[in-house]
Every structure is written in C-alpha cells, then in structure tokens.
N, C-alpha and C. Protein backbone atom coordinates (compact mmCIF):
# COMPACT_ATOMS: atom_id res chain seq x y z
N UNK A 1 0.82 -1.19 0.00
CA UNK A 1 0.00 0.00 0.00
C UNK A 1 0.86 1.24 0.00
N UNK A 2 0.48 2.72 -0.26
CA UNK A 2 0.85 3.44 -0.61
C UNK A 2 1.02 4.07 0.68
N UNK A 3 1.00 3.47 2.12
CA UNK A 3 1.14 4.39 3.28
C UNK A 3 -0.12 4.88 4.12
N UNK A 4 -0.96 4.96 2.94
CA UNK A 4 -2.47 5.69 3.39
C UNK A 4 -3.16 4.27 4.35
N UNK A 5 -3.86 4.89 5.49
CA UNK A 5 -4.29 3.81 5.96
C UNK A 5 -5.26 3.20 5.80
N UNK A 6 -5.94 1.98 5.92
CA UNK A 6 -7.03 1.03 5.48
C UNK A 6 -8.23 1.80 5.59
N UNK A 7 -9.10 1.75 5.02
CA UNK A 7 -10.58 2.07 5.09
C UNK A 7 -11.31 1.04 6.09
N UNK A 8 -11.82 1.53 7.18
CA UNK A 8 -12.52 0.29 8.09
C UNK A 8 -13.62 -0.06 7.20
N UNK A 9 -14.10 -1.43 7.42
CA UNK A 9 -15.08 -2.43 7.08
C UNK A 9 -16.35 -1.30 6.94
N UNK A 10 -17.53 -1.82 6.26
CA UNK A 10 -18.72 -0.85 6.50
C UNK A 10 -19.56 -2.06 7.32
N UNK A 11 -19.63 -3.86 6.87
CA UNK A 11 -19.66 -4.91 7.75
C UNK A 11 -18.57 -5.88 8.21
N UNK A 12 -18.64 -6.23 9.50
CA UNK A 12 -17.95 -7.00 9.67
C UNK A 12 -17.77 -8.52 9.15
N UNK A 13 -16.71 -8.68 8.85
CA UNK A 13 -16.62 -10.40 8.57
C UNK A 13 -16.54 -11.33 8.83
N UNK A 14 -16.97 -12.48 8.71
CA UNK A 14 -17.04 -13.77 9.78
C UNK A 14 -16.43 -14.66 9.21
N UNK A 15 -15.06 -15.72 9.45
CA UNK A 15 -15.18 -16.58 8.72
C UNK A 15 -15.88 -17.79 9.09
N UNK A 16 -16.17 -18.56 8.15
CA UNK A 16 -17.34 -20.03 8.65
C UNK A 16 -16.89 -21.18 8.08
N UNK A 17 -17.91 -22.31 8.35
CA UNK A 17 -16.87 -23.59 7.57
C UNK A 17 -18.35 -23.93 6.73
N UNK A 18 -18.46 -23.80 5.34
CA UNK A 18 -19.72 -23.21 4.53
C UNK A 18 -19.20 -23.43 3.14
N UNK A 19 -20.56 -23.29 2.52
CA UNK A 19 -20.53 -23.82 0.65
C UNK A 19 -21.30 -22.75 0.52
N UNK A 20 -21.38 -22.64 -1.16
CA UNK A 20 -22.02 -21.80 -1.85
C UNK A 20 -21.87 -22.63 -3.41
N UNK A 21 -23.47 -22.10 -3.61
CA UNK A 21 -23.22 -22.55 -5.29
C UNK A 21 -23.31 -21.01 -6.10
N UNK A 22 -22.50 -20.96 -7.27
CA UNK A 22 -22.89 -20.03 -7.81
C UNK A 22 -23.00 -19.92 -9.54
N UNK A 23 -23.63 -19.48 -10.05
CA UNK A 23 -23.34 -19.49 -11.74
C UNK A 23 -23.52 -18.05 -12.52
N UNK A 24 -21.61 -18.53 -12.69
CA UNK A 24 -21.23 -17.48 -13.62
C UNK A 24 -22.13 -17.21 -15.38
N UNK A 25 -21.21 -16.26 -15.84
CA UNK A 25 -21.52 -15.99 -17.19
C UNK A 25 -21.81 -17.18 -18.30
N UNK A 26 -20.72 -18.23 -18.00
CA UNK A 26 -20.54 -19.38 -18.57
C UNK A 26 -21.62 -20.70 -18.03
N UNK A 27 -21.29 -21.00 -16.64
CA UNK A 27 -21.43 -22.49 -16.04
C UNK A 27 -22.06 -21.95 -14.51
N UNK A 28 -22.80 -23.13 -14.46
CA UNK A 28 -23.00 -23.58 -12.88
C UNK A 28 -22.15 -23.89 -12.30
N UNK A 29 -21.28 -23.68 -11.27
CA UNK A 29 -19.88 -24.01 -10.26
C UNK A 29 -20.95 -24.12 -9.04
N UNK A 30 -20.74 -25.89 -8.60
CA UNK A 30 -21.26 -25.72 -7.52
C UNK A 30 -20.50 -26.12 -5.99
N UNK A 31 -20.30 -26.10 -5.35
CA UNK A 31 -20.14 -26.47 -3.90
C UNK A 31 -18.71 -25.64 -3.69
N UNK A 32 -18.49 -24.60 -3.59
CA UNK A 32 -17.10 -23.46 -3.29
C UNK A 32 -16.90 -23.36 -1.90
N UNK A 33 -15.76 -23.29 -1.30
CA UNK A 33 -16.00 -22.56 0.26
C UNK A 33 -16.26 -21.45 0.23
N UNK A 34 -16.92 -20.68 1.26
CA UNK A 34 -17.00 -19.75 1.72
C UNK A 34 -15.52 -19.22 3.05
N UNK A 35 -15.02 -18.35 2.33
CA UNK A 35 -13.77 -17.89 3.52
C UNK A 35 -14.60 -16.99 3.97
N UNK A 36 -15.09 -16.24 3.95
CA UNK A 36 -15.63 -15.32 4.76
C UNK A 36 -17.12 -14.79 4.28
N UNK A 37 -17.73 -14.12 5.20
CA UNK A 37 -19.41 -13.15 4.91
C UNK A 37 -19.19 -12.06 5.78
N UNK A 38 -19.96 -11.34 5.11
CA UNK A 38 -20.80 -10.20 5.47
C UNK A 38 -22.00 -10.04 5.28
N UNK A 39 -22.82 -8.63 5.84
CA UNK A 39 -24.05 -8.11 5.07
C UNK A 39 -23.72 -7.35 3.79
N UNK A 40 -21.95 -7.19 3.55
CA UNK A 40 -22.21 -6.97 2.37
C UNK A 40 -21.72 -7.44 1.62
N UNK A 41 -21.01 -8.11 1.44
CA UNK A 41 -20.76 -9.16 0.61
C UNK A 41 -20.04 -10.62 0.85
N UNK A 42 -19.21 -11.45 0.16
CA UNK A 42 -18.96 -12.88 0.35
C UNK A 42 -17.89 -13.24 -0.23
N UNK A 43 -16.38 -13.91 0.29
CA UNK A 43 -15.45 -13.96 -0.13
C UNK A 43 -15.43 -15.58 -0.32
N UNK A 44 -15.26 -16.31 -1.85
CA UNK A 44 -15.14 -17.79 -1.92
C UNK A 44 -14.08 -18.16 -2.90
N UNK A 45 -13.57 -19.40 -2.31
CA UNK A 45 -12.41 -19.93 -2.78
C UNK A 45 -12.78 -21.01 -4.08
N UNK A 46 -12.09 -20.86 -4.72
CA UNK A 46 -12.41 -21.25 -6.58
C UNK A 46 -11.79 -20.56 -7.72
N UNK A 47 -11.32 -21.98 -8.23
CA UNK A 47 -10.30 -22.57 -8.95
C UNK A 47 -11.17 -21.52 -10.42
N UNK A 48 -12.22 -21.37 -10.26
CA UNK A 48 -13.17 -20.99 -11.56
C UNK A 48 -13.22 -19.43 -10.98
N UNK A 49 -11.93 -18.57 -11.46
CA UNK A 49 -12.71 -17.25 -10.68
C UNK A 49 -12.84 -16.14 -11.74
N UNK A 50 -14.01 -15.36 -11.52
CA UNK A 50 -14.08 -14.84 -12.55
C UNK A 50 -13.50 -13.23 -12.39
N UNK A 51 -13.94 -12.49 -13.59
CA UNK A 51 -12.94 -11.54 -13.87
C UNK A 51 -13.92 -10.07 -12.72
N UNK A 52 -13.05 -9.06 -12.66
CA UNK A 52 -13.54 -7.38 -11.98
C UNK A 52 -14.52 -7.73 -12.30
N UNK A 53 -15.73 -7.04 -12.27
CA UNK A 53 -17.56 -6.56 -12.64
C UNK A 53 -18.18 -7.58 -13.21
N UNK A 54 -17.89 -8.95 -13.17
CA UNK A 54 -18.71 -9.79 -13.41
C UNK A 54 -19.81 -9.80 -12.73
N UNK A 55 -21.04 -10.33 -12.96
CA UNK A 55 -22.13 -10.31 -12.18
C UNK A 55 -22.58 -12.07 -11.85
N UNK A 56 -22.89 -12.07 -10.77
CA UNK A 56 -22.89 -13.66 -10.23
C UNK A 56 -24.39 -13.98 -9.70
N UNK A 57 -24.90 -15.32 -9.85
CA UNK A 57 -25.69 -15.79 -8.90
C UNK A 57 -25.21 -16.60 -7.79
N UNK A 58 -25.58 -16.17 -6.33
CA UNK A 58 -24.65 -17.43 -5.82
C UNK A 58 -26.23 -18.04 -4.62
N UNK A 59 -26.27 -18.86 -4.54
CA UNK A 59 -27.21 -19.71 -3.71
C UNK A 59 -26.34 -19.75 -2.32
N UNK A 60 -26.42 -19.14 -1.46
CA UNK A 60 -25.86 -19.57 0.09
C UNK A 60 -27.31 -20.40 0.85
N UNK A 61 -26.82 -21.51 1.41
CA UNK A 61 -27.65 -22.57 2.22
C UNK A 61 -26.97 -22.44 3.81
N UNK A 62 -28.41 -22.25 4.63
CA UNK A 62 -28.30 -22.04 5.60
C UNK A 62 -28.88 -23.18 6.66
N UNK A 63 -28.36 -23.98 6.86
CA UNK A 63 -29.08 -25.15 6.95
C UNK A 63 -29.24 -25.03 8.72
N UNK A 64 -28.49 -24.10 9.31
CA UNK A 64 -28.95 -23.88 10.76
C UNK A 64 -30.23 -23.48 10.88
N UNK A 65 -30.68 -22.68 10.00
CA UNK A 65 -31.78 -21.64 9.62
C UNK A 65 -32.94 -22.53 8.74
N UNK A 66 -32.20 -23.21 8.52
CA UNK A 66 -33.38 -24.38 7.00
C UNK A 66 -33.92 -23.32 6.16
N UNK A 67 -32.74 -22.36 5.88
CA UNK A 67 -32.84 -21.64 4.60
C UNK A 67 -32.08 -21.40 3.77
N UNK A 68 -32.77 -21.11 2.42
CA UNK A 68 -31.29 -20.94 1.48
C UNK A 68 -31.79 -19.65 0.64
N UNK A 69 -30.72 -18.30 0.27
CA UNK A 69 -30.80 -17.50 0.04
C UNK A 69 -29.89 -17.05 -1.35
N UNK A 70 -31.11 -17.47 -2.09
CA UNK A 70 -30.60 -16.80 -3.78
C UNK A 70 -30.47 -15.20 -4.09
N UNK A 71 -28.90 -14.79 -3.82
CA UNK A 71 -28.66 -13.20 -4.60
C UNK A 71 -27.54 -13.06 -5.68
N UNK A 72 -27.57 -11.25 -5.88
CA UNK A 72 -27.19 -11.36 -6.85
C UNK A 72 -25.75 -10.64 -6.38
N UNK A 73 -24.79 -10.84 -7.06
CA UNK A 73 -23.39 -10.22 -6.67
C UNK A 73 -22.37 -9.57 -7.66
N UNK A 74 -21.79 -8.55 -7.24
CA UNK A 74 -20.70 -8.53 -8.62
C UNK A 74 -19.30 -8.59 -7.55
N UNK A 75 -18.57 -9.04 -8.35
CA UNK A 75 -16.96 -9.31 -8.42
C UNK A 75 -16.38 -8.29 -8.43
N UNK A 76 -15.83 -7.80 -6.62
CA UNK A 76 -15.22 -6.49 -6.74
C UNK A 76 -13.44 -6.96 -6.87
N UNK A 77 -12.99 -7.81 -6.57
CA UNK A 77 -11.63 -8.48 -5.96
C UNK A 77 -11.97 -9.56 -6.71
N UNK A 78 -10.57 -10.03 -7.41
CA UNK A 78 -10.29 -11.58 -8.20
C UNK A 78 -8.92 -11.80 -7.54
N UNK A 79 -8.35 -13.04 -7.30
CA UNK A 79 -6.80 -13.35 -7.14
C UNK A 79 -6.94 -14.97 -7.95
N UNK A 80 -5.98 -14.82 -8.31
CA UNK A 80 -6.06 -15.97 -9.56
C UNK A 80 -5.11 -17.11 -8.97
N UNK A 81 -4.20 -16.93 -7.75
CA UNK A 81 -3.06 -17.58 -7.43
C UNK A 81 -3.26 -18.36 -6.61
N UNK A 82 -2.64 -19.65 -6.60
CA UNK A 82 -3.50 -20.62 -5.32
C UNK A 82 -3.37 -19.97 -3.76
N UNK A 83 -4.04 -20.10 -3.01
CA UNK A 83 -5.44 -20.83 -3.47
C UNK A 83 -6.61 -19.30 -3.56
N UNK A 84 -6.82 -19.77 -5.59
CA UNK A 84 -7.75 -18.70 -5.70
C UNK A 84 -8.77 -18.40 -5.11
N UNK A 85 -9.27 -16.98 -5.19
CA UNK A 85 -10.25 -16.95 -4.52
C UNK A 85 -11.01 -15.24 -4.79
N UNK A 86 -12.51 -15.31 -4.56
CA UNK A 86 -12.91 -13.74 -5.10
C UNK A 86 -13.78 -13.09 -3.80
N UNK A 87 -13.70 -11.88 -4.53
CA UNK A 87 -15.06 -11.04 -3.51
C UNK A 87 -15.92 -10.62 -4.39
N UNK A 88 -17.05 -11.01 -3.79
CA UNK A 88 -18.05 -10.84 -4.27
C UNK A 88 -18.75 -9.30 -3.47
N UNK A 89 -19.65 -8.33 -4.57
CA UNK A 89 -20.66 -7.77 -3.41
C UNK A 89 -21.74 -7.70 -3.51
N UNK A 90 -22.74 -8.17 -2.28
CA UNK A 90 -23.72 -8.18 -2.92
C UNK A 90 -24.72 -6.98 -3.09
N UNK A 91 -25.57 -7.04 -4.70
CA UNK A 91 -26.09 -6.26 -5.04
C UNK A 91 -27.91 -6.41 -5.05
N UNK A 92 -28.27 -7.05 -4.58
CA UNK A 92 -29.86 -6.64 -4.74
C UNK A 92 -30.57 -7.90 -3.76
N UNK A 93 -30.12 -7.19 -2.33
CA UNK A 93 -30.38 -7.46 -1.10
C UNK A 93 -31.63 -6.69 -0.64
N UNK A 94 -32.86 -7.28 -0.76
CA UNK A 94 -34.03 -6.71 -0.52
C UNK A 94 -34.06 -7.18 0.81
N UNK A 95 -35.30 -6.69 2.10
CA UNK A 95 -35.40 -6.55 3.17
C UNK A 95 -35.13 -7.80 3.61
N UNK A 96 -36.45 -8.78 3.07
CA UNK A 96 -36.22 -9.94 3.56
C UNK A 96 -35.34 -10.69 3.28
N UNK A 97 -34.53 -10.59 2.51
CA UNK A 97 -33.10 -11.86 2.68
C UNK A 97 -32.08 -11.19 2.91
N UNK A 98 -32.06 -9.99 3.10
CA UNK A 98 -31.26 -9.06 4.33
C UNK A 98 -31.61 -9.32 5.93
N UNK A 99 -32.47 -9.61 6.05
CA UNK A 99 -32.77 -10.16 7.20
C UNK A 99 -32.35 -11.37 7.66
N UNK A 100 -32.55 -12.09 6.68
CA UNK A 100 -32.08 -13.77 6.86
C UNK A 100 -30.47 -13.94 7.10
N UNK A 101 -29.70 -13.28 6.35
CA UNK A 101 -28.25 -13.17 6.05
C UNK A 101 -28.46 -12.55 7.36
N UNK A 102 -28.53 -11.24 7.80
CA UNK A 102 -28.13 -10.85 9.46
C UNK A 102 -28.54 -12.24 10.53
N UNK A 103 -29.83 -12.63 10.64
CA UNK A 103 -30.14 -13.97 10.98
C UNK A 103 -29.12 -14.86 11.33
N UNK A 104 -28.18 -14.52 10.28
CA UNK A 104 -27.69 -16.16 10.26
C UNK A 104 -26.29 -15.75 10.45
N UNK A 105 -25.86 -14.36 10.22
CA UNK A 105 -24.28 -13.76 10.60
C UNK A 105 -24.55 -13.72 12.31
N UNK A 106 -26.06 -13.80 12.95
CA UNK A 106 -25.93 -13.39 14.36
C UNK A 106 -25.69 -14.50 14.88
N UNK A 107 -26.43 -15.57 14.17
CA UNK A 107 -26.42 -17.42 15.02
C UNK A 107 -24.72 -17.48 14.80
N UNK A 108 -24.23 -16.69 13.68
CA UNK A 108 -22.75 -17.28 13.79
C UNK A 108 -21.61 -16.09 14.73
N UNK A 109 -21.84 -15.48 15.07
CA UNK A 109 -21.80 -14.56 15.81
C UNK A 109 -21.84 -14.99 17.61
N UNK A 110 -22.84 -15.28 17.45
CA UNK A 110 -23.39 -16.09 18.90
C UNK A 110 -22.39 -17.16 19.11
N UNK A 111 -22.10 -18.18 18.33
CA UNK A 111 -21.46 -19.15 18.21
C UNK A 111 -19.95 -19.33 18.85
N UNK A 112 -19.02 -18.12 18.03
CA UNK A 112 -18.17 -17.59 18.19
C UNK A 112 -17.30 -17.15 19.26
N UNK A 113 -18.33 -16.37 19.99
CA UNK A 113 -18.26 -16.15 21.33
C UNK A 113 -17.99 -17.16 22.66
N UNK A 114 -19.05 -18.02 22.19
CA UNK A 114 -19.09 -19.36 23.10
C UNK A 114 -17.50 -20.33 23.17
C-alpha cells in the first residue's frame, strides 16, 4: 500500500466452515468454500474465478436456519493464485433476505463467542 491507511469495514466479517453454489456468465460451479461473509458481501475460494464486474448468482444454504438465500453479486476483488479466490458484493439485497443473512451472521456470531 501506498502508506495511506485502510478504510474500516462498513460490515464486519465472519469466517465459517460453509458452501455456496454459484453461476457465472458461462457455467453452474457448484459447492465453493465460503472464507468469509458479510451483510455486504462474500469472499469464496475457486479454482473458476471470474474476472472485476462480473455479475454472479450465488445460492448460500443455511441449513442452521433451513434456509437458502438466492442473490445477486458482482466481483469487486479476483486473485487468480493458489489458493484462488474472489469477492463478491452483494447487489440486490431486498429486506427480507437481508434479514435472513443478518439472521444467520448473528447465530454465527453467537457461536463464536461461546
């Protein structure tokens, strides 16, 4: 970095031990880890990563919750080098599965602590 200091988080991040399916421009890629979440976006490890401003579907399953939450994301961060891996952010987080995602960052949250 250029010296200047980090920009703090706008959410915090959790890491978890978690899948995600998602499908790119091309293909369905299914079962990825999840290294980390937020409320605002989702960092996953894969060999298939796609490029800056791609736009993604990714299915996160919440099986503590017995829910699973289809959004939509774009690709702010790519690293291509093992072990690859992207950031996603997500973009069209309506109330209710904004809710669910906090839901389920709090059960893991809670967890954590313990």
């Amino acid at each position: 970095m250029s010296g200047s200091a980090e920009q703090p988080r706008a959410h915090p991040r959790l890491v978890l031990n978690a899948y995600v399916d998602y499908t790119g421009p091309a293909e369905v890629l299914l079962f990825h880890k999840v290294r980390n979440i937020s409320l605002g976006g989702i960092c996953i490890q894969t060999e298939a990563v796609e490029d800056m401003g791609t736009v993604v579907e990714l299915v996160l399953n919440f099986p503590e919750l017995d829910a699973s939450l289809a959004v939509q994301g774009e690709v702010v961060w790519a690293n291509r080098e093992s072990p690859a891996d992207m950031g996603i952010r997500f973009v069209d987080l309506d109330n209710e599965r904004r809710d669910t995602l906090r839901k389920y960052l709090n059960l893991l949250q809670a967890r954590s602590v313990k």
